[in-house]
Protein backbone atom coordinates (compact mmCIF):
# COMPACT_ATOMS: atom_id res chain seq x y z
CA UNK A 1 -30.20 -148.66 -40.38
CA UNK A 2 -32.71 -149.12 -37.81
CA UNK A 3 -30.25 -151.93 -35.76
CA UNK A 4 -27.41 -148.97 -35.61
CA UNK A 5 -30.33 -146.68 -34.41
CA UNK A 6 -31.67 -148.32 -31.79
CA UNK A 7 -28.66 -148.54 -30.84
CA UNK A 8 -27.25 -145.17 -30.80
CA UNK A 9 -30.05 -144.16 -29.35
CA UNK A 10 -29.43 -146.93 -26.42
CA UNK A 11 -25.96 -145.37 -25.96
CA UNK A 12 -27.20 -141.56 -25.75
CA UNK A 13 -30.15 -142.81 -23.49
CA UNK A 14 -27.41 -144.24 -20.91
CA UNK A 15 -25.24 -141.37 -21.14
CA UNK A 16 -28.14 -138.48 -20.29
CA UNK A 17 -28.77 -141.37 -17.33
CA UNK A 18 -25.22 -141.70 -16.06
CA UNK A 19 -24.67 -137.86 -16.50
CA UNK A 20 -27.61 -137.52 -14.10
CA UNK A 21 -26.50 -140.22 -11.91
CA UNK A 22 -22.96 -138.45 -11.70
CA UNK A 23 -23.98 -134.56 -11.11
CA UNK A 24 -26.17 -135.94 -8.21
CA UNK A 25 -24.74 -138.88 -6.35
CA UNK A 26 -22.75 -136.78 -4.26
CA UNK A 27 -25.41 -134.43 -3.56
CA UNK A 28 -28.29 -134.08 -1.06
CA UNK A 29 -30.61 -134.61 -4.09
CA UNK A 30 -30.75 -137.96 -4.53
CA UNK A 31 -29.29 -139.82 -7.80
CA UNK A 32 -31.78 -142.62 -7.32
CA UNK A 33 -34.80 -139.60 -7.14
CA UNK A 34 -33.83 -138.35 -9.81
CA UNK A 35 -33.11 -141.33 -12.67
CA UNK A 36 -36.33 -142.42 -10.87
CA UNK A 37 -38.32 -138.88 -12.12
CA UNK A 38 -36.48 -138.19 -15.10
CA UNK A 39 -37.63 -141.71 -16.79
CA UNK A 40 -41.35 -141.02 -15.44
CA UNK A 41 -41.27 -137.87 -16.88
CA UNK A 42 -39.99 -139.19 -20.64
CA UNK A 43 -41.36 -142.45 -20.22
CA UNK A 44 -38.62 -144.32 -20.60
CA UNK A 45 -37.85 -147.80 -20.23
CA UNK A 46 -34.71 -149.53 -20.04
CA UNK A 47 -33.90 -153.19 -19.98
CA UNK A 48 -31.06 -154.11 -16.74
CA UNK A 49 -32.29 -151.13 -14.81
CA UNK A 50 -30.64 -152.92 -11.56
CA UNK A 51 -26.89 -153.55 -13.59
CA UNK A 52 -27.04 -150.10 -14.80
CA UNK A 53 -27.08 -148.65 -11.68
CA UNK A 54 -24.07 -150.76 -10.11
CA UNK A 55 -21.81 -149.99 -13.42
CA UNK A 56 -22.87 -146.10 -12.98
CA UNK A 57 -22.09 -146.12 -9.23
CA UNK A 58 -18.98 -148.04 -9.82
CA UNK A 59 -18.16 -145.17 -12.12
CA UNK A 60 -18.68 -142.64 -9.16
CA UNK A 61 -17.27 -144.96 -6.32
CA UNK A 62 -13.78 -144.57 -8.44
CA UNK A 63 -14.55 -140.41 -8.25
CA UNK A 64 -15.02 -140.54 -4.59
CA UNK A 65 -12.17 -143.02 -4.21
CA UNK A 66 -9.80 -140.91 -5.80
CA UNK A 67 -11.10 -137.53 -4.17
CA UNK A 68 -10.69 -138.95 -0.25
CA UNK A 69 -7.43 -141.00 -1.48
CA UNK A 70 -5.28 -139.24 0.63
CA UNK A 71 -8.09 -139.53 3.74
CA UNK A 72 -7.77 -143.21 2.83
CA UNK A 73 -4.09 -143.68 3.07
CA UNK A 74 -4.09 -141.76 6.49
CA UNK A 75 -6.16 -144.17 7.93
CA UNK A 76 -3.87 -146.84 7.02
CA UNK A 77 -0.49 -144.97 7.61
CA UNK A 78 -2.24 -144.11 11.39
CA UNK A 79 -3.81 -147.27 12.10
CA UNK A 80 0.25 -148.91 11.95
CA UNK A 81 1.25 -145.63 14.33
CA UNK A 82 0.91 -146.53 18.05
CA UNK A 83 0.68 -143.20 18.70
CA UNK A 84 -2.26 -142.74 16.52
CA UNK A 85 -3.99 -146.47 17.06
CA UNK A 86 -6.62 -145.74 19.21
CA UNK A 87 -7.75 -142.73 17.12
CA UNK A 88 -7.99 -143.90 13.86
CA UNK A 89 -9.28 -147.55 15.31
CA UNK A 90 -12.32 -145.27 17.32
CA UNK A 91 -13.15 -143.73 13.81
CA UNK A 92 -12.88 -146.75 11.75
CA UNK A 93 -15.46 -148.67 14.56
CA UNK A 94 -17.48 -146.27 14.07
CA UNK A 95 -17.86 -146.04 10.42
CA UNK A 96 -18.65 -149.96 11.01
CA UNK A 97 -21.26 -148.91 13.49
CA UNK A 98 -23.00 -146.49 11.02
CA UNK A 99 -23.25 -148.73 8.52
CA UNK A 100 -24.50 -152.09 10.06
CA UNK A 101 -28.54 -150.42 10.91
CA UNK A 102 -28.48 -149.81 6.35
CA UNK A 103 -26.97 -153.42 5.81
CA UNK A 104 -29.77 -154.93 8.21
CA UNK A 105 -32.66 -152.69 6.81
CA UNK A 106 -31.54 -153.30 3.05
CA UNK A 107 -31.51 -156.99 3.35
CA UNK A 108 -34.63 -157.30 5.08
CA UNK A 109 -36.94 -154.29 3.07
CA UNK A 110 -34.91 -153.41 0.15
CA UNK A 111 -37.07 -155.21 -2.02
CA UNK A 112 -40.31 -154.85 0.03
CA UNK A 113 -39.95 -151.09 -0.07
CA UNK A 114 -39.04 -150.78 -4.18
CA UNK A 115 -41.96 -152.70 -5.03
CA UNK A 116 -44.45 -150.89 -2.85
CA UNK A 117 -42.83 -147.58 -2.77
CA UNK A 118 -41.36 -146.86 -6.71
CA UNK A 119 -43.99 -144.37 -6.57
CA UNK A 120 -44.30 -140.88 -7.78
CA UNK A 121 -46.22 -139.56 -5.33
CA UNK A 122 -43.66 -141.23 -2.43
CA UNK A 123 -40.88 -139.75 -4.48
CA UNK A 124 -42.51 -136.20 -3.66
CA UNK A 125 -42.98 -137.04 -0.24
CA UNK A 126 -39.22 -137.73 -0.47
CA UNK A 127 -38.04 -134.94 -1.84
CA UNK A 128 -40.33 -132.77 0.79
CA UNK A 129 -38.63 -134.63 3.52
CA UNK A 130 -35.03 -133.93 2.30
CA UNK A 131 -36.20 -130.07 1.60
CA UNK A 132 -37.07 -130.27 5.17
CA UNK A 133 -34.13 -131.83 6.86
CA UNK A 134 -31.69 -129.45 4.70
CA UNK A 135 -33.66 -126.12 5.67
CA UNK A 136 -33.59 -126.70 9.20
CA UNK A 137 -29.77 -127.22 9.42
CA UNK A 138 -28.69 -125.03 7.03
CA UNK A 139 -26.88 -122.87 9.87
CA UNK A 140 -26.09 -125.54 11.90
CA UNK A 141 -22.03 -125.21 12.58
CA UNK A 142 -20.40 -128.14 14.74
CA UNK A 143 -17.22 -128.05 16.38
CA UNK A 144 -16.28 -131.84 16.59
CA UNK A 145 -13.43 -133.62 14.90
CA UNK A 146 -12.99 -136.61 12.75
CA UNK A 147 -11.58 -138.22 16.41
CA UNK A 148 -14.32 -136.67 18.44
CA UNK A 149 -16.83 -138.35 16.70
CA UNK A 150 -18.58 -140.47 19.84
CA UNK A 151 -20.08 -144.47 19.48
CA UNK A 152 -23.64 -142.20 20.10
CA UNK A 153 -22.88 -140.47 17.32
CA UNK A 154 -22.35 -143.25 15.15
CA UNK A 155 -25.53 -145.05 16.18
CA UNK A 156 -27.94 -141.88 15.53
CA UNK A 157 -25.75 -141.54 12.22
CA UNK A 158 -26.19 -145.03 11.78
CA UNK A 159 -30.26 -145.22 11.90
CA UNK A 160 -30.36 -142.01 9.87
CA UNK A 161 -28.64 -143.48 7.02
CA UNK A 162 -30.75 -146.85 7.23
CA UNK A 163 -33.55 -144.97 6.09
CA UNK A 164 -31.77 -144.16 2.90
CA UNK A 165 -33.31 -147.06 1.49
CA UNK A 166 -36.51 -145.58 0.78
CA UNK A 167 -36.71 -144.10 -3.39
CA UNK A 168 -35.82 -140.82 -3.13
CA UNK A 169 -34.54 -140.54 0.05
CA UNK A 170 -30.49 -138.94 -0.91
CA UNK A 171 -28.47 -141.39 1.24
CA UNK A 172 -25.45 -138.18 1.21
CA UNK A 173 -28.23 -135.53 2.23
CA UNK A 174 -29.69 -137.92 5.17
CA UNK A 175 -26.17 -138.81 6.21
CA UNK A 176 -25.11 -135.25 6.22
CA UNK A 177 -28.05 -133.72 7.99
CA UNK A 178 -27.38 -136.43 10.63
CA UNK A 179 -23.59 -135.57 11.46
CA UNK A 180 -24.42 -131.57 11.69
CA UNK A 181 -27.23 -132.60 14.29
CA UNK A 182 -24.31 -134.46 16.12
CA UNK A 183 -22.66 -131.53 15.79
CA UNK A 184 -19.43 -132.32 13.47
CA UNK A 185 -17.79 -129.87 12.07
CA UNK A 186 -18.61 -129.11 8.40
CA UNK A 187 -15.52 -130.64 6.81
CA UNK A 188 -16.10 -133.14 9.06
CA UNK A 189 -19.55 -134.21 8.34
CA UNK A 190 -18.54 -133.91 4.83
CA UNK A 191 -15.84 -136.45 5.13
CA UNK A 192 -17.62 -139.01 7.43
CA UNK A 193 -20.87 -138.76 4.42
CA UNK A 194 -18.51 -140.54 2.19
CA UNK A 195 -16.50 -142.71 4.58
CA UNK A 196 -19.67 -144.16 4.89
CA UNK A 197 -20.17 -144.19 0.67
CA UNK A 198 -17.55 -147.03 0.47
CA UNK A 199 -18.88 -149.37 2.45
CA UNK A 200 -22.55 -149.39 1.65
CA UNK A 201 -21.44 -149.00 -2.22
CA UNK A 202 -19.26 -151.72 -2.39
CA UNK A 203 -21.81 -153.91 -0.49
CA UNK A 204 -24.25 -153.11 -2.81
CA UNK A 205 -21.98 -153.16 -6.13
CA UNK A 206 -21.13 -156.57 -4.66
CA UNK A 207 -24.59 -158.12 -4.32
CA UNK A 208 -25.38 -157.01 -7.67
CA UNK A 209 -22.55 -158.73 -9.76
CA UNK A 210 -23.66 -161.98 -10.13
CA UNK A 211 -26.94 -160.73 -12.02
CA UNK A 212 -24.48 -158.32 -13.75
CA UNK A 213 -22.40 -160.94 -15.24
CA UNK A 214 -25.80 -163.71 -15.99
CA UNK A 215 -27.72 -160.99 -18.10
CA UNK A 216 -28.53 -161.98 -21.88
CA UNK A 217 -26.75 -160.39 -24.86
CA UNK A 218 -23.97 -159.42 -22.74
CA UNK A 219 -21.68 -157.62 -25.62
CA UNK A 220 -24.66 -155.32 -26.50
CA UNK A 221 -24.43 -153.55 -22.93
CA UNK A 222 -20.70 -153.31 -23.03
CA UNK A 223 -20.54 -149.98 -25.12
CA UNK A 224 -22.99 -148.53 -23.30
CA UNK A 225 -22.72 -149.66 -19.88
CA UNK A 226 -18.60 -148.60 -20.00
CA UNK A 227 -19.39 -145.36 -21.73
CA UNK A 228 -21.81 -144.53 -19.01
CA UNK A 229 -19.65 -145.77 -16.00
CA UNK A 230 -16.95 -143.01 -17.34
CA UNK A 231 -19.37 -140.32 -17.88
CA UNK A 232 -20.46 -141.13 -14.00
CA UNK A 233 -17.48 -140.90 -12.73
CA UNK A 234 -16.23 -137.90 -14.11
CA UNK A 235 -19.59 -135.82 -13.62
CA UNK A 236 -19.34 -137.18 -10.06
CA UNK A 237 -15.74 -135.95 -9.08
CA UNK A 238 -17.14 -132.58 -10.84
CA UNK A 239 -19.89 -132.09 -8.68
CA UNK A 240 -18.44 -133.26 -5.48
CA UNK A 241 -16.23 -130.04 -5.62
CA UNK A 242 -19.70 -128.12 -5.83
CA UNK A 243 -21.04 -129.76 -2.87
CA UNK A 244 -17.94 -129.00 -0.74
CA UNK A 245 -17.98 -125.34 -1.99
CA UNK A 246 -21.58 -124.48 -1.20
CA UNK A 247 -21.63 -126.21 2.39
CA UNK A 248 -18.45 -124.10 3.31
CA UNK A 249 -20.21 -121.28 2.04
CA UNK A 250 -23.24 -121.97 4.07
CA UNK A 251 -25.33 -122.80 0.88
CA UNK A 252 -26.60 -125.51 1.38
CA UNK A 253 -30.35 -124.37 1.92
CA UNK A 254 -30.06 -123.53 -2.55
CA UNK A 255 -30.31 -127.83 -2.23
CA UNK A 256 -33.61 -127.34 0.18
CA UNK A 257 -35.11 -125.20 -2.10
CA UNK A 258 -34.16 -127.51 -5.23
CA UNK A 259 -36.22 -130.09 -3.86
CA UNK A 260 -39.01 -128.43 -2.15
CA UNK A 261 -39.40 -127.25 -6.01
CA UNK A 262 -39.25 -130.85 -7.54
CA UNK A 263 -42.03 -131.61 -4.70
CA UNK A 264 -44.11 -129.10 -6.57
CA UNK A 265 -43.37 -130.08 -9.84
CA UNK A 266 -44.25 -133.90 -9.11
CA UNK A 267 -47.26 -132.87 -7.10
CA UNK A 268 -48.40 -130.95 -10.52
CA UNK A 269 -47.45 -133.12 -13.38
CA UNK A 270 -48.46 -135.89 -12.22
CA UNK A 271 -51.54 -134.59 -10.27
C-alpha cells in the first residue's frame, strides 16, 4: 500500500508540475520562476529535477511546433523560391544571430548562475525586473515585418535573450519586450519569440539527453515523466492562444502586474 502511494503521489506531484510548466512556458511569466516558487513554497523535492524539465519542455516544444507549423513550412516552401530567397534567408540569419549571445552565455554561466542564483530572493528580483520591462512597453506598437527585421535588430534581440539564463528571468517575456523596443509589429514580435523557442529548446533538450537516458530506476519515471510531457504540451498550446489574445488586445500590462504581485508575495513569505 505504501509502494502504490508513493507512487501515486509521484505521478500527481509531476502532473501539478507539468501543468504549471505548460500554462506558463509561453508566457512572460516564466515557467522556470514559477516550478522554482511553487516547490519553495510546498517544500517539495523531487529526484531528476534537470530530466523533468527537458521531458516537460519537450511536451511544449511539440505545442509550439504544431501552433507555428504552417510558419515553419513557409520558410521552407520560400527558402526553394528565388523570388523569395533573400527574404526568408535574411530572417532565418537572423534567428541564428539571436540565438548564438544565449548559446555562448549558457555554456559558459549556466551552471555558475543556478548554483549561486537558485535563490528566492533573486527570483523576486526577477520577477520585479520582468514587471518592469512589461509595464513600460505595454503600448509600444511597431510597424516592422517578419522581412524588415534588420541584423541590429537581431543582435539587441540577441543579448536580450542571453540574459534569459538567469532563474526567473521568462526567456518569452525578455524576448518579447526586446522585439517591441525594435519596433516589430505585434504579430511579429510574437512570431520571432518562438522562432527563437526552437532553437534554444532543442539545444537544450539535446544537452540534456544523455543524463536523461543514464538515470537509475529508469521504468519508475516512465509513467510519470510521459504523463507529464502530455499534460505540458497540451496546457501549453492552451495558453499560447491566451498570450496571443491579450497582446492583440493590448493586455499585456495584466502579465506586469502578475509579477510585480509575486515580487510581493516572495518579498513577504519568505521575509
Amino acid at each position: 500500500m505504501h509502494i502504490i502511494y508513493q507512487g501515486d503521489y509521484m505521478i500527481v506531484k509531476y502532473i501539478v508540475l507539468a501543468f504549471i510548466q505548460g500554462i506558463t512556458e509561453p508566457l512572460p511569466i516564466s515557467s522556470s520562476g514559477h516550478i522554482l516558487l511553487f516547490k519553495s513554497v510546498f517544500n517539495i523535492n523531487m529526484p531528476n529535477d534537470l530530466n523533468f524539465e527537458i521531458i516537460c519542455n519537450f511536451g511544449s516544444f511539440i505545442a509550439i511546433l504544431l501552433l507555428f507549423k504552417k510558419d515553419l513550412l513557409l520558410l521552407i516552401k520560400n527558402f526553394r523560391n528565388k523570388k523569395e530567397h533573400n527574404n526568408t534567408f535574411n530572417y532565418i540569419r537572423n534567428i541564428i544571430i539571436s540565438t548564438i549571445p544565449v548559446c555562448i552565455t549558457g555554456l559558459l554561466l549556466k551552471d555558475i548562475i543556478e548554483n549561486t542564483f537558485n535563490r528566492t530572493w533573486f527570483l523576486a528580483i526577477s520577477f520585479l525586473i520582468t514587471s518592469i520591462s512589461l509595464f513600460i512597453i505595454r503600448n509600444k506598437t511597431g510597424f516592422k515585418e517578419d522581412y524588415q527585421i534588420t541584423i541590429k535588430d537581431a543582435i539587441i534581440i540577441g543579448l536580450f535573450q542571453s540574459v534569459t539564463i538567469f532563474p526567473g528571468i521568462s526567456r518569452c517575456g525578455t524576448v518579447l519586450v526586446a522585439c517591441l523596443l525594435c519596433n516589430l509589429k505585434k504579430d511579429t514580435a510574437l512570431k520571432y519569440t518562438f522562432m527563437l523557442y526552437f532553437p534554444v529548446s532543442l539545444a537544450s533538450m539535446i544537452l540534456g539527453m544523455n543524463d536523461l537516458l543514464n538515470i537509475p530506476n529508469f521504468k519508475a519515471f516512465i509513467a510519470p515523466y510521459f504523463i507529464s510531457m502530455i499534460v505540458s504540451g497540451i496546457i501549453t498550446y492552451l495558453s499560447y492562444n491566451w498570450l496571443s489574445t491579450w497582446l492583440k488586445r493590448g493586455k499585456i500590462y495584466y502579465f506586469a502586474i502578475y509579477c510585480f504581485i509575486l515580487f510581493l508575495f516572495i518579498i513577504i513569505y519568505f521575509r
